[in-house]
PDB file of N, CA and C in Angstrom:
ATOM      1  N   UNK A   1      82.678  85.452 113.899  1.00  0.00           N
ATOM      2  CA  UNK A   1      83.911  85.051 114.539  1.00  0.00           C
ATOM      3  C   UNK A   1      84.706  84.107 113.653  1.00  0.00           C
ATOM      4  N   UNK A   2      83.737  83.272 113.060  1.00  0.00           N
ATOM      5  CA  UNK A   2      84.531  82.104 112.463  1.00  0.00           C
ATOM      6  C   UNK A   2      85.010  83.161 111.149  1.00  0.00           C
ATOM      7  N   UNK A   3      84.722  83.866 110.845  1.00  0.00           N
ATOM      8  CA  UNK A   3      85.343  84.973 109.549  1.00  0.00           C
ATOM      9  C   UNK A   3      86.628  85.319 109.589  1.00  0.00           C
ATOM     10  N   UNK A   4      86.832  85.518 110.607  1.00  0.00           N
ATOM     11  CA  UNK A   4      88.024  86.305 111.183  1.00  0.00           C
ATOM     12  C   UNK A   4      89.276  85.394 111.635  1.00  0.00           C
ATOM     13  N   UNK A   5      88.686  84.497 112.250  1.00  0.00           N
ATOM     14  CA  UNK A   5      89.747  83.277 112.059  1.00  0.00           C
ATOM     15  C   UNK A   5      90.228  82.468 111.186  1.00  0.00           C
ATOM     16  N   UNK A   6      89.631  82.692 109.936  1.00  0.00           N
ATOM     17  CA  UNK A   6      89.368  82.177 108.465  1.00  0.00           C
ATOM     18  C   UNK A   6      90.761  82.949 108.000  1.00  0.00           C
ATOM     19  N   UNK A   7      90.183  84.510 108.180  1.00  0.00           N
ATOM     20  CA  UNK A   7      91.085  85.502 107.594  1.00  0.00           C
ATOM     21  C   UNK A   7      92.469  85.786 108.144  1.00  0.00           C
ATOM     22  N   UNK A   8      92.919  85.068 110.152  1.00  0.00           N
ATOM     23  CA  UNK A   8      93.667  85.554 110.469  1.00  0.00           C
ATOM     24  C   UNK A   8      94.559  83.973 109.874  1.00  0.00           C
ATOM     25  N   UNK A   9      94.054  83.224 109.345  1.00  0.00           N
ATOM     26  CA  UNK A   9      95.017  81.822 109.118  1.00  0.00           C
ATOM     27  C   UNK A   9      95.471  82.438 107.514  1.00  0.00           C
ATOM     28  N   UNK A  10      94.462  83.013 106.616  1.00  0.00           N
ATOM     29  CA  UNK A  10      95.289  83.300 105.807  1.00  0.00           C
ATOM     30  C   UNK A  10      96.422  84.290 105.334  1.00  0.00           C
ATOM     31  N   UNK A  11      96.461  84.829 106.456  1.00  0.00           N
ATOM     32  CA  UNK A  11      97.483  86.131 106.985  1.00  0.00           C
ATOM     33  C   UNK A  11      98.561  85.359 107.384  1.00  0.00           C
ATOM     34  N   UNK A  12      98.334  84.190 108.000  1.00  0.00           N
ATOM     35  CA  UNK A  12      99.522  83.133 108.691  1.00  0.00           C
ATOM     36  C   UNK A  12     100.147  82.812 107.314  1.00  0.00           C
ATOM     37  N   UNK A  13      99.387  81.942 106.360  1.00  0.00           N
ATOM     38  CA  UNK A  13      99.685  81.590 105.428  1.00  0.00           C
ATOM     39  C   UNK A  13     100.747  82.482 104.029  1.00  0.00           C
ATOM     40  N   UNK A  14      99.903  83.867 104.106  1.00  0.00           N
ATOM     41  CA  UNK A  14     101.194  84.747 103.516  1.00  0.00           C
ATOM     42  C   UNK A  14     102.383  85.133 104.419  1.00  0.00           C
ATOM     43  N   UNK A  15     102.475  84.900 105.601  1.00  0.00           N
ATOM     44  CA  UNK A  15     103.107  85.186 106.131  1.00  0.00           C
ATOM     45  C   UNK A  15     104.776  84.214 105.974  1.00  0.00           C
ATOM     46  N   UNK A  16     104.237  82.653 106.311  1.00  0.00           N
ATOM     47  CA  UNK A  16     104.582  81.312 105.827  1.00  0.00           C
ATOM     48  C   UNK A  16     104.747  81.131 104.518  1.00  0.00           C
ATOM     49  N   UNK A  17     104.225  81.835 103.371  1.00  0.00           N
ATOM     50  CA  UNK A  17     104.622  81.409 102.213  1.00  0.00           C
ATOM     51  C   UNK A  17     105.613  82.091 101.254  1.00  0.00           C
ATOM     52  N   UNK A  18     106.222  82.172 100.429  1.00  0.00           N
ATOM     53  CA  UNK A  18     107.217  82.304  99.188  1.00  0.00           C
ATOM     54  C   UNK A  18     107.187  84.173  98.862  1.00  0.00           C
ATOM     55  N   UNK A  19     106.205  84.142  99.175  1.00  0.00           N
ATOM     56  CA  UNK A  19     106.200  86.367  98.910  1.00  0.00           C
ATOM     57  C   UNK A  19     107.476  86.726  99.590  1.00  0.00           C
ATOM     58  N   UNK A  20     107.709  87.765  98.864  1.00  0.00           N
ATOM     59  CA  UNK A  20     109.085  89.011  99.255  1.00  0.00           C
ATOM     60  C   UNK A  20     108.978  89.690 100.386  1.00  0.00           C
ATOM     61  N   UNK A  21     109.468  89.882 101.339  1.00  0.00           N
ATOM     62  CA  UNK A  21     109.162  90.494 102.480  1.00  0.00           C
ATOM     63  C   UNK A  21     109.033  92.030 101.617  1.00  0.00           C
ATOM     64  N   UNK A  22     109.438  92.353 101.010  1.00  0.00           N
ATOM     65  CA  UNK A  22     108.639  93.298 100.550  1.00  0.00           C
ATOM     66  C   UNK A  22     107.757  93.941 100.281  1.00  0.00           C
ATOM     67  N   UNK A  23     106.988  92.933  99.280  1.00  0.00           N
ATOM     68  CA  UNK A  23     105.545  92.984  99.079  1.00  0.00           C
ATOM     69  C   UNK A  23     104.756  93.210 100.527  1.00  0.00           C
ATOM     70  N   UNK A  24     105.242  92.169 101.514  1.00  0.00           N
ATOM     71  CA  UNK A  24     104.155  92.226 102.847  1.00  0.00           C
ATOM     72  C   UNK A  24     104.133  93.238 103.582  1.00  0.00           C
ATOM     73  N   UNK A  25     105.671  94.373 103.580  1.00  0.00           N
ATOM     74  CA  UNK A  25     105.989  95.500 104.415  1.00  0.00           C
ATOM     75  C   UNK A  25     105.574  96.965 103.160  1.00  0.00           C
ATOM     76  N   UNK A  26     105.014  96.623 101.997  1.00  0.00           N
ATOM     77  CA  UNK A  26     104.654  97.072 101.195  1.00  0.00           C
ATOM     78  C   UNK A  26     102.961  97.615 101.519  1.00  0.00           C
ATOM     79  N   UNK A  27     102.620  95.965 101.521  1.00  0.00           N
ATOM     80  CA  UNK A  27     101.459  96.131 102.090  1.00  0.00           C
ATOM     81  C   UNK A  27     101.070  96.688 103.538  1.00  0.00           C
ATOM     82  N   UNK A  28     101.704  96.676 104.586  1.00  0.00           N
ATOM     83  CA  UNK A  28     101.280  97.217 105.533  1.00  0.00           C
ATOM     84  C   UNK A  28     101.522  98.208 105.574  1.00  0.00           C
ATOM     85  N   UNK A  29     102.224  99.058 104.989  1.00  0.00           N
ATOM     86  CA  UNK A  29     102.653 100.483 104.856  1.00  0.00           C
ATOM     87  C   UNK A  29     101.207 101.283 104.209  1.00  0.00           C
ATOM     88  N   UNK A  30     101.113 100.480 103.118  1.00  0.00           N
ATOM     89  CA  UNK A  30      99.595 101.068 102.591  1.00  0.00           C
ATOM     90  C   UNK A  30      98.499 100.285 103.302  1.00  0.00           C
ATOM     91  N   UNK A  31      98.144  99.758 104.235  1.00  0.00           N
ATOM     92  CA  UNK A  31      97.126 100.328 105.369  1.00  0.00           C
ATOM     93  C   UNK A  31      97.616 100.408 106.365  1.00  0.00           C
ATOM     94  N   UNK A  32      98.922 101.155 106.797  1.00  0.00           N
ATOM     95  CA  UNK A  32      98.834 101.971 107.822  1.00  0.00           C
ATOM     96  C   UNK A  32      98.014 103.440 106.848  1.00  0.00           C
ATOM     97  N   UNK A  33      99.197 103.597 105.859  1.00  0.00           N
ATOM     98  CA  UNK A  33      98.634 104.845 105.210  1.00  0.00           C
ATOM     99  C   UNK A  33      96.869 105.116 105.638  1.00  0.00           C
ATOM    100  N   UNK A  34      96.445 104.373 104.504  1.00  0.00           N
ATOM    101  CA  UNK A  34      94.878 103.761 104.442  1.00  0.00           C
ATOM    102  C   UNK A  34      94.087 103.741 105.563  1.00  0.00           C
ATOM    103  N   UNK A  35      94.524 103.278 106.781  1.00  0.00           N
ATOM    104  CA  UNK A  35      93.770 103.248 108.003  1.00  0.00           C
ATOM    105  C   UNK A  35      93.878 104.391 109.138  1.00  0.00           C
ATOM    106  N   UNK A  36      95.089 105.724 108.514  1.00  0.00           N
ATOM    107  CA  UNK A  36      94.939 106.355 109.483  1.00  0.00           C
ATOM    108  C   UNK A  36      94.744 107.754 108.785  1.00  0.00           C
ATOM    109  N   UNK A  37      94.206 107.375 107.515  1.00  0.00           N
ATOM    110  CA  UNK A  37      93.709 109.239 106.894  1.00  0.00           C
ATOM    111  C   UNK A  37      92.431 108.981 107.137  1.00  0.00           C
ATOM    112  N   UNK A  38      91.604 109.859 107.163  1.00  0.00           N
ATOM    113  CA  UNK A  38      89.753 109.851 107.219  1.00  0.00           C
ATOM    114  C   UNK A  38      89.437 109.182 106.237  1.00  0.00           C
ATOM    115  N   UNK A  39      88.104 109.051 106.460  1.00  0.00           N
ATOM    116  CA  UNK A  39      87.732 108.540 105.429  1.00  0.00           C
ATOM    117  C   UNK A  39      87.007 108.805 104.430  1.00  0.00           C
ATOM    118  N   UNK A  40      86.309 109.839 104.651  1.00  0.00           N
ATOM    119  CA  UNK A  40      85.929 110.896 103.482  1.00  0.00           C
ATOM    120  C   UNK A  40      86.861 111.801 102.942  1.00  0.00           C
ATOM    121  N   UNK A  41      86.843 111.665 101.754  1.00  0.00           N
ATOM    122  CA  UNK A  41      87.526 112.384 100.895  1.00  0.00           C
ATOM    123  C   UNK A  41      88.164 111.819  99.807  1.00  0.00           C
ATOM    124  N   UNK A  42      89.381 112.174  99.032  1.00  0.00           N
ATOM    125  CA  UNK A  42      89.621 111.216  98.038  1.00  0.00           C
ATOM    126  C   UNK A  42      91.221 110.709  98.312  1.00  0.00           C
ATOM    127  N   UNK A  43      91.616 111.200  98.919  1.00  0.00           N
ATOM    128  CA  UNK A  43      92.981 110.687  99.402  1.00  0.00           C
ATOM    129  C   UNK A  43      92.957 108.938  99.942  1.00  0.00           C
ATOM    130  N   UNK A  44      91.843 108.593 100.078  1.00  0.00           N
ATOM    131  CA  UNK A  44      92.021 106.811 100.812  1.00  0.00           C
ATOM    132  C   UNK A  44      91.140 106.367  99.476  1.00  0.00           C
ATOM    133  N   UNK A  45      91.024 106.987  98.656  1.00  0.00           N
ATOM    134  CA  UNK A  45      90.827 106.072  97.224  1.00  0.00           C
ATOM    135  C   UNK A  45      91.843 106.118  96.397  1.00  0.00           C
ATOM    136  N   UNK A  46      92.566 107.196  96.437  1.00  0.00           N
ATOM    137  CA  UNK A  46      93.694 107.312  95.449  1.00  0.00           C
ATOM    138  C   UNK A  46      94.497 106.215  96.060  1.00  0.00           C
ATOM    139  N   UNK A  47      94.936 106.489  97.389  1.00  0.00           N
ATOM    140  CA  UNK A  47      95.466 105.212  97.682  1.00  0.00           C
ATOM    141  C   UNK A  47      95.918 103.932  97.698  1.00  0.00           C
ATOM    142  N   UNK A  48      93.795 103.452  97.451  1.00  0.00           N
ATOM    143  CA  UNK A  48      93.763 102.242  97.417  1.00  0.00           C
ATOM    144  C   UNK A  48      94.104 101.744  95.932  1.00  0.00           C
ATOM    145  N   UNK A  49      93.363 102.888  94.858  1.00  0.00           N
ATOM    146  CA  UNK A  49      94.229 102.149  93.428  1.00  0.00           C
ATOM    147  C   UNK A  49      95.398 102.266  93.222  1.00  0.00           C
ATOM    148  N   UNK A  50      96.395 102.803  94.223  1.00  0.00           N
ATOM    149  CA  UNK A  50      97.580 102.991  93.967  1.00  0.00           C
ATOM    150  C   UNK A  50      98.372 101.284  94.487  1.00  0.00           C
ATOM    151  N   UNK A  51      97.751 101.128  95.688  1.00  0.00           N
ATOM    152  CA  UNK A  51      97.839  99.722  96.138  1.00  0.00           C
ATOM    153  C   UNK A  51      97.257  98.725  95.486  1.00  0.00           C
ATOM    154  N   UNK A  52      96.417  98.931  94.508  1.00  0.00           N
ATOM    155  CA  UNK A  52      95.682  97.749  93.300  1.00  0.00           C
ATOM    156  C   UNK A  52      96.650  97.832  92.407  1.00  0.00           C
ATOM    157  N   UNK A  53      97.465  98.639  91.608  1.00  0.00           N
ATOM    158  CA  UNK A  53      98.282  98.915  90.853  1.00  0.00           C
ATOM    159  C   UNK A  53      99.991  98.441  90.700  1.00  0.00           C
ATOM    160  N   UNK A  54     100.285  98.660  91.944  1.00  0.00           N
ATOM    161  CA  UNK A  54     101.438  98.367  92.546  1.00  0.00           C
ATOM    162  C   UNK A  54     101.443  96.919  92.671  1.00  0.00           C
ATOM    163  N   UNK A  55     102.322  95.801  92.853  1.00  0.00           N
ATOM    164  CA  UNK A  55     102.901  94.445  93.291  1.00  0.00           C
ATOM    165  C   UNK A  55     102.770  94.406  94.839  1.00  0.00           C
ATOM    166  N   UNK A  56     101.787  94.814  95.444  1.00  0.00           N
ATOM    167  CA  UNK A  56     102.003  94.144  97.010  1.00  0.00           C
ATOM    168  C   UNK A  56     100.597  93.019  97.592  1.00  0.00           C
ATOM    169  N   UNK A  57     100.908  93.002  98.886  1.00  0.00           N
ATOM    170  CA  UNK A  57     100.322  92.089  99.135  1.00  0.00           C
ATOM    171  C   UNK A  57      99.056  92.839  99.912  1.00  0.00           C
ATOM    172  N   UNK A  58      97.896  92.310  99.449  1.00  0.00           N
ATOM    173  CA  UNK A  58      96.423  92.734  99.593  1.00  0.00           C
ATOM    174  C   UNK A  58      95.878  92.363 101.076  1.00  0.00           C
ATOM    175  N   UNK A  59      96.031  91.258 101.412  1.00  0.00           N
ATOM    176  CA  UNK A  59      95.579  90.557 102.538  1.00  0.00           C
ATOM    177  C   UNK A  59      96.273  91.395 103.475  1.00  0.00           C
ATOM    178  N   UNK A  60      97.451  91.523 103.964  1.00  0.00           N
ATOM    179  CA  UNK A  60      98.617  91.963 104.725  1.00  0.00           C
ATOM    180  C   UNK A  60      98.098  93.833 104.476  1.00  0.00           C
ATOM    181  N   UNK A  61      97.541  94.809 103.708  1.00  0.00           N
ATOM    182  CA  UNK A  61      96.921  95.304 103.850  1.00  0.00           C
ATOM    183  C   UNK A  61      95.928  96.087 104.058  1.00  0.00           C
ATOM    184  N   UNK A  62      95.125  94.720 103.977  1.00  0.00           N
ATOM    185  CA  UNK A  62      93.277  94.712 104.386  1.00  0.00           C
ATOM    186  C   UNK A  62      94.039  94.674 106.379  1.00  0.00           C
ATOM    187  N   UNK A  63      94.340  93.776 106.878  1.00  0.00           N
ATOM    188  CA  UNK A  63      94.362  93.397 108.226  1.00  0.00           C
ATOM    189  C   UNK A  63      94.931  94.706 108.820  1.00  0.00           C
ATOM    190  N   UNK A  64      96.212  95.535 108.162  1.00  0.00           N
ATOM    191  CA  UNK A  64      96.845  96.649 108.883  1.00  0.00           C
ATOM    192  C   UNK A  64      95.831  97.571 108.379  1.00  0.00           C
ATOM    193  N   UNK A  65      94.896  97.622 107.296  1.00  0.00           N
ATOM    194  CA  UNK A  65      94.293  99.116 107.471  1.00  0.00           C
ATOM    195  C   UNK A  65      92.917  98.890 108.500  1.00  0.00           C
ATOM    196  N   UNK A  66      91.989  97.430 108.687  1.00  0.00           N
ATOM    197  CA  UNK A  66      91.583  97.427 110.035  1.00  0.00           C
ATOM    198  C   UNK A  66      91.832  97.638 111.313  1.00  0.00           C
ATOM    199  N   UNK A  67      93.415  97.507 111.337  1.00  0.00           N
ATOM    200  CA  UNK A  67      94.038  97.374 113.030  1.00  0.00           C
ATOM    201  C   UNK A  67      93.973  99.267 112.840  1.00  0.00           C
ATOM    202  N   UNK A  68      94.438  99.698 112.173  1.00  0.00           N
ATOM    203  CA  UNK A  68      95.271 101.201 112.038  1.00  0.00           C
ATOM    204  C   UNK A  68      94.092 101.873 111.913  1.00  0.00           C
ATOM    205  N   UNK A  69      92.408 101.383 111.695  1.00  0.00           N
ATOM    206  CA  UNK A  69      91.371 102.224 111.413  1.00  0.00           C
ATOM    207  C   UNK A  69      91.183 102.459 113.271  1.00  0.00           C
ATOM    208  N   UNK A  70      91.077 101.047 113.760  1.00  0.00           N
ATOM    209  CA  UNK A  70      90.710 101.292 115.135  1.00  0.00           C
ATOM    210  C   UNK A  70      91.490 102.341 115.561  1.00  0.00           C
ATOM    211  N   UNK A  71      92.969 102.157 115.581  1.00  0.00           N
ATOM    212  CA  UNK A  71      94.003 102.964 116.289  1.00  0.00           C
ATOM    213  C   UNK A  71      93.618 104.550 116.139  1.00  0.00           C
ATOM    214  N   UNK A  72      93.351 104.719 114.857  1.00  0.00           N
ATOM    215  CA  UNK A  72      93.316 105.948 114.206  1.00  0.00           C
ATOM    216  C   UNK A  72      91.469 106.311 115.403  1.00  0.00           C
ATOM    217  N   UNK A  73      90.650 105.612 115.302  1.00  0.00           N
ATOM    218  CA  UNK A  73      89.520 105.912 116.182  1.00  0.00           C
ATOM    219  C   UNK A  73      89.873 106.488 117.484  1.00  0.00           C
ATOM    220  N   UNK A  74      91.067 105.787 118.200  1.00  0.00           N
ATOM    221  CA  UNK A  74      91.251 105.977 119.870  1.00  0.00           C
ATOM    222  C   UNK A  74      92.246 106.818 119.717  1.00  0.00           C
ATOM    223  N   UNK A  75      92.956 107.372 118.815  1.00  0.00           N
ATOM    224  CA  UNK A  75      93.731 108.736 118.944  1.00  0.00           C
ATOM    225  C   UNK A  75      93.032 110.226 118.587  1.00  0.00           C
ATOM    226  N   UNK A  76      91.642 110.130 118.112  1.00  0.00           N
ATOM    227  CA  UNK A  76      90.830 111.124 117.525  1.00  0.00           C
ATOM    228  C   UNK A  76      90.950 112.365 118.351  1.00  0.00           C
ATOM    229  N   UNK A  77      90.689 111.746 119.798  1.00  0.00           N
ATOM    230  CA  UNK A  77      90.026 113.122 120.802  1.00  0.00           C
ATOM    231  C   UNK A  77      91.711 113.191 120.811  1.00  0.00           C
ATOM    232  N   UNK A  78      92.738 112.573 121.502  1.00  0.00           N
ATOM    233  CA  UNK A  78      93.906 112.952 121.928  1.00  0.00           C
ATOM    234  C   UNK A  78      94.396 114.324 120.640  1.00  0.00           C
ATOM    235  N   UNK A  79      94.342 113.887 119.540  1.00  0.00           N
ATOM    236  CA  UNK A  79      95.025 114.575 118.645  1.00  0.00           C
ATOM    237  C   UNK A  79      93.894 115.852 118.440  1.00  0.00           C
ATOM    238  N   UNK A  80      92.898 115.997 118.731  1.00  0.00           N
ATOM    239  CA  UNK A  80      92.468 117.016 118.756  1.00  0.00           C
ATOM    240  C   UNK A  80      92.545 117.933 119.484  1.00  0.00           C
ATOM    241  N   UNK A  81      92.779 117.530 120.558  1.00  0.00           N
ATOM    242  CA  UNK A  81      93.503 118.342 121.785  1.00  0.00           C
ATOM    243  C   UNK A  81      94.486 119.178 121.429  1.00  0.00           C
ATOM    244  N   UNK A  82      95.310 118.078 120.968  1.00  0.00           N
ATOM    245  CA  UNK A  82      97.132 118.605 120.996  1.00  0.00           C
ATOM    246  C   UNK A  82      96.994 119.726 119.520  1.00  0.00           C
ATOM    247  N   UNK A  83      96.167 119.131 118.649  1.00  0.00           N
ATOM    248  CA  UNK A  83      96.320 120.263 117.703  1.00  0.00           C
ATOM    249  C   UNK A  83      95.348 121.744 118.248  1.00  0.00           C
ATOM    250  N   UNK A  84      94.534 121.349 118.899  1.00  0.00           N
ATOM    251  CA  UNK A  84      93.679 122.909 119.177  1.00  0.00           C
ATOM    252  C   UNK A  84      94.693 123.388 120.128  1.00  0.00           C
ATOM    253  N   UNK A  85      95.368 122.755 121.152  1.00  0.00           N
ATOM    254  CA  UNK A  85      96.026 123.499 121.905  1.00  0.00           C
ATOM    255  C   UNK A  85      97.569 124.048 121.205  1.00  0.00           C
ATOM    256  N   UNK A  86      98.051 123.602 120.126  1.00  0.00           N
ATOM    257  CA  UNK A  86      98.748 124.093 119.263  1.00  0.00           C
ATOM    258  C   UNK A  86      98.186 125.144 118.399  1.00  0.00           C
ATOM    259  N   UNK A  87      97.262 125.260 117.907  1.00  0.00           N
ATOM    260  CA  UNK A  87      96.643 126.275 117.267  1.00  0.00           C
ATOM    261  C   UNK A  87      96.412 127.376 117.773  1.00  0.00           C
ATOM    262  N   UNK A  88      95.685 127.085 118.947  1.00  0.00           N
ATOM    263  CA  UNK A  88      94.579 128.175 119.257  1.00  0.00           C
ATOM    264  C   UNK A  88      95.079 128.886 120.554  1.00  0.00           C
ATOM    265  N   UNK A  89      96.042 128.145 121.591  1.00  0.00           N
ATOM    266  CA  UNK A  89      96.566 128.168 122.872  1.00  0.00           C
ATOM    267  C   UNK A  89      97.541 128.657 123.481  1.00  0.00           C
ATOM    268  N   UNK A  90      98.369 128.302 122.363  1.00  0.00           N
ATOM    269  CA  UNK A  90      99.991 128.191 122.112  1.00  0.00           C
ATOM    270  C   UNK A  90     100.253 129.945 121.879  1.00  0.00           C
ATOM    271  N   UNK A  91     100.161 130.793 122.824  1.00  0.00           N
ATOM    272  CA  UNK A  91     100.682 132.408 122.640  1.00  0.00           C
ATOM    273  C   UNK A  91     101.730 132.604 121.878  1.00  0.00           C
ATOM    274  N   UNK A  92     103.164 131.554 121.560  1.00  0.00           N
ATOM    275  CA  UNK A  92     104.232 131.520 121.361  1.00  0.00           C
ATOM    276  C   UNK A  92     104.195 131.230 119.842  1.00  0.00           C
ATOM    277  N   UNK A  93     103.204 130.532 119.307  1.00  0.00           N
ATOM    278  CA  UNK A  93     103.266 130.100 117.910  1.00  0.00           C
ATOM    279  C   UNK A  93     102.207 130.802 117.147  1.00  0.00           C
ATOM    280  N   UNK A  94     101.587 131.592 117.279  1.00  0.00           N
ATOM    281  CA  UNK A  94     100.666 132.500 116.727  1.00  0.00           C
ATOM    282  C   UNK A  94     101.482 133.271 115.381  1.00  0.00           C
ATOM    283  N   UNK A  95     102.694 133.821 115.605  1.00  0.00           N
ATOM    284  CA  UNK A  95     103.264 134.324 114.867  1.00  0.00           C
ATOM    285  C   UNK A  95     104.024 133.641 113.669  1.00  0.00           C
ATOM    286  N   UNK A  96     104.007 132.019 113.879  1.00  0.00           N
ATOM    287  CA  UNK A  96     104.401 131.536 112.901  1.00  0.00           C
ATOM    288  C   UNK A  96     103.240 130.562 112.233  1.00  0.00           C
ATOM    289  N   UNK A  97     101.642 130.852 112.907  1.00  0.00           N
ATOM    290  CA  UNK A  97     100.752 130.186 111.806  1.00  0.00           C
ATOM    291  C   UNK A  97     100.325 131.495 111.272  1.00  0.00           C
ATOM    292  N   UNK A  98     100.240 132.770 111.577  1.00  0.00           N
ATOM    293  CA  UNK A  98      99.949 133.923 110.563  1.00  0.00           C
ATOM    294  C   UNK A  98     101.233 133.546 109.576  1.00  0.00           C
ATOM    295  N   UNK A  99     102.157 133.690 109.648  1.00  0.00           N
ATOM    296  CA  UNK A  99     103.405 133.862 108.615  1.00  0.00           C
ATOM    297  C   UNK A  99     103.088 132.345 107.432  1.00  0.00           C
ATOM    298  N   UNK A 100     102.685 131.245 108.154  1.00  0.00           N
ATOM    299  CA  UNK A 100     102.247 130.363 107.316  1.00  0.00           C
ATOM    300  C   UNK A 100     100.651 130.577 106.094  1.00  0.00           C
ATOM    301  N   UNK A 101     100.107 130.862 106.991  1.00  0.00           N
ATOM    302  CA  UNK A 101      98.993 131.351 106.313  1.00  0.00           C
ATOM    303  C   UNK A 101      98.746 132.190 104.994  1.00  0.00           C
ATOM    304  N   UNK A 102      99.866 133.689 105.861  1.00  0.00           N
ATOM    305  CA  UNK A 102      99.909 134.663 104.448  1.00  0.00           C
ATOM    306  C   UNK A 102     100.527 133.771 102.958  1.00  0.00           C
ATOM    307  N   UNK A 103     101.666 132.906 103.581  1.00  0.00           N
ATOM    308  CA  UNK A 103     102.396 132.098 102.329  1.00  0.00           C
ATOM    309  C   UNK A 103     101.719 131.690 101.317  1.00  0.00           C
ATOM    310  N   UNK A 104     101.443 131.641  99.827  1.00  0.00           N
ATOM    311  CA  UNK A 104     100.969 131.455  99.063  1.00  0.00           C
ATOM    312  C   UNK A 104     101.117 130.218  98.657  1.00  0.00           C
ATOM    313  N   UNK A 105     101.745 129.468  99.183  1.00  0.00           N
ATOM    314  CA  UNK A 105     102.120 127.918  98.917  1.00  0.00           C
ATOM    315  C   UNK A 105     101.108 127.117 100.068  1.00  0.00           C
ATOM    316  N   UNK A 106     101.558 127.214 100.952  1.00  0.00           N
ATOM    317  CA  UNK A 106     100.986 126.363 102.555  1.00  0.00           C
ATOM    318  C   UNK A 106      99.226 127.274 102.553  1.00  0.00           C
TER     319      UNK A 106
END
């Protein structure tokens, strides 16, 4: 507990201090990114050195790719729904995931 209150004062502190609002909306952009792709695979590593690489702020998103991991947890079943029932359900759109499919691009 005491970790976390450690970590949410120094979130206060970039928040309160001299950084570019940039950098901080920089950073939360890359862990929203970060916290709501899976996590196997290589897309949330490319990511993250892309966010080591770049000028933003680290702290600002360590905290949004924790909040956005949970979020991303409690939308799992919902979005699985909506996509199987888009896929598999949907009589009306059948004809435009064959037409996607055959496409040699998608």
């Amino acid at each position: 507990m005491l970790l976390v209150v450690k970590f949410l004062a120094k979130v206060l502190t970039v928040l309160n201090s001299e950084i570019s609002p940039r950098q901080i909306a920089a950073g939360f952009a890359f862990g929203v990114l970060i916290g709501l792709v899976p996590v196997t695979g290589l897309l949330p590593l490319v990511l993250l050195l892309a966010a080591f690489l770049v000028n933003i702020n680290l702290s600002i998103m360590a905290v949004s790719t924790a909040i956005f991991k949970l979020v991303a947890f409690g939308l799992d079943p919902v979005a699985n729904r909506v996509g199987y029932t888009l896929l598999a359900k949907t009589a009306a759109l059948h004809g435009l995931w064959t037409k996607l499919y055959n496409m040699p691009v998608v």
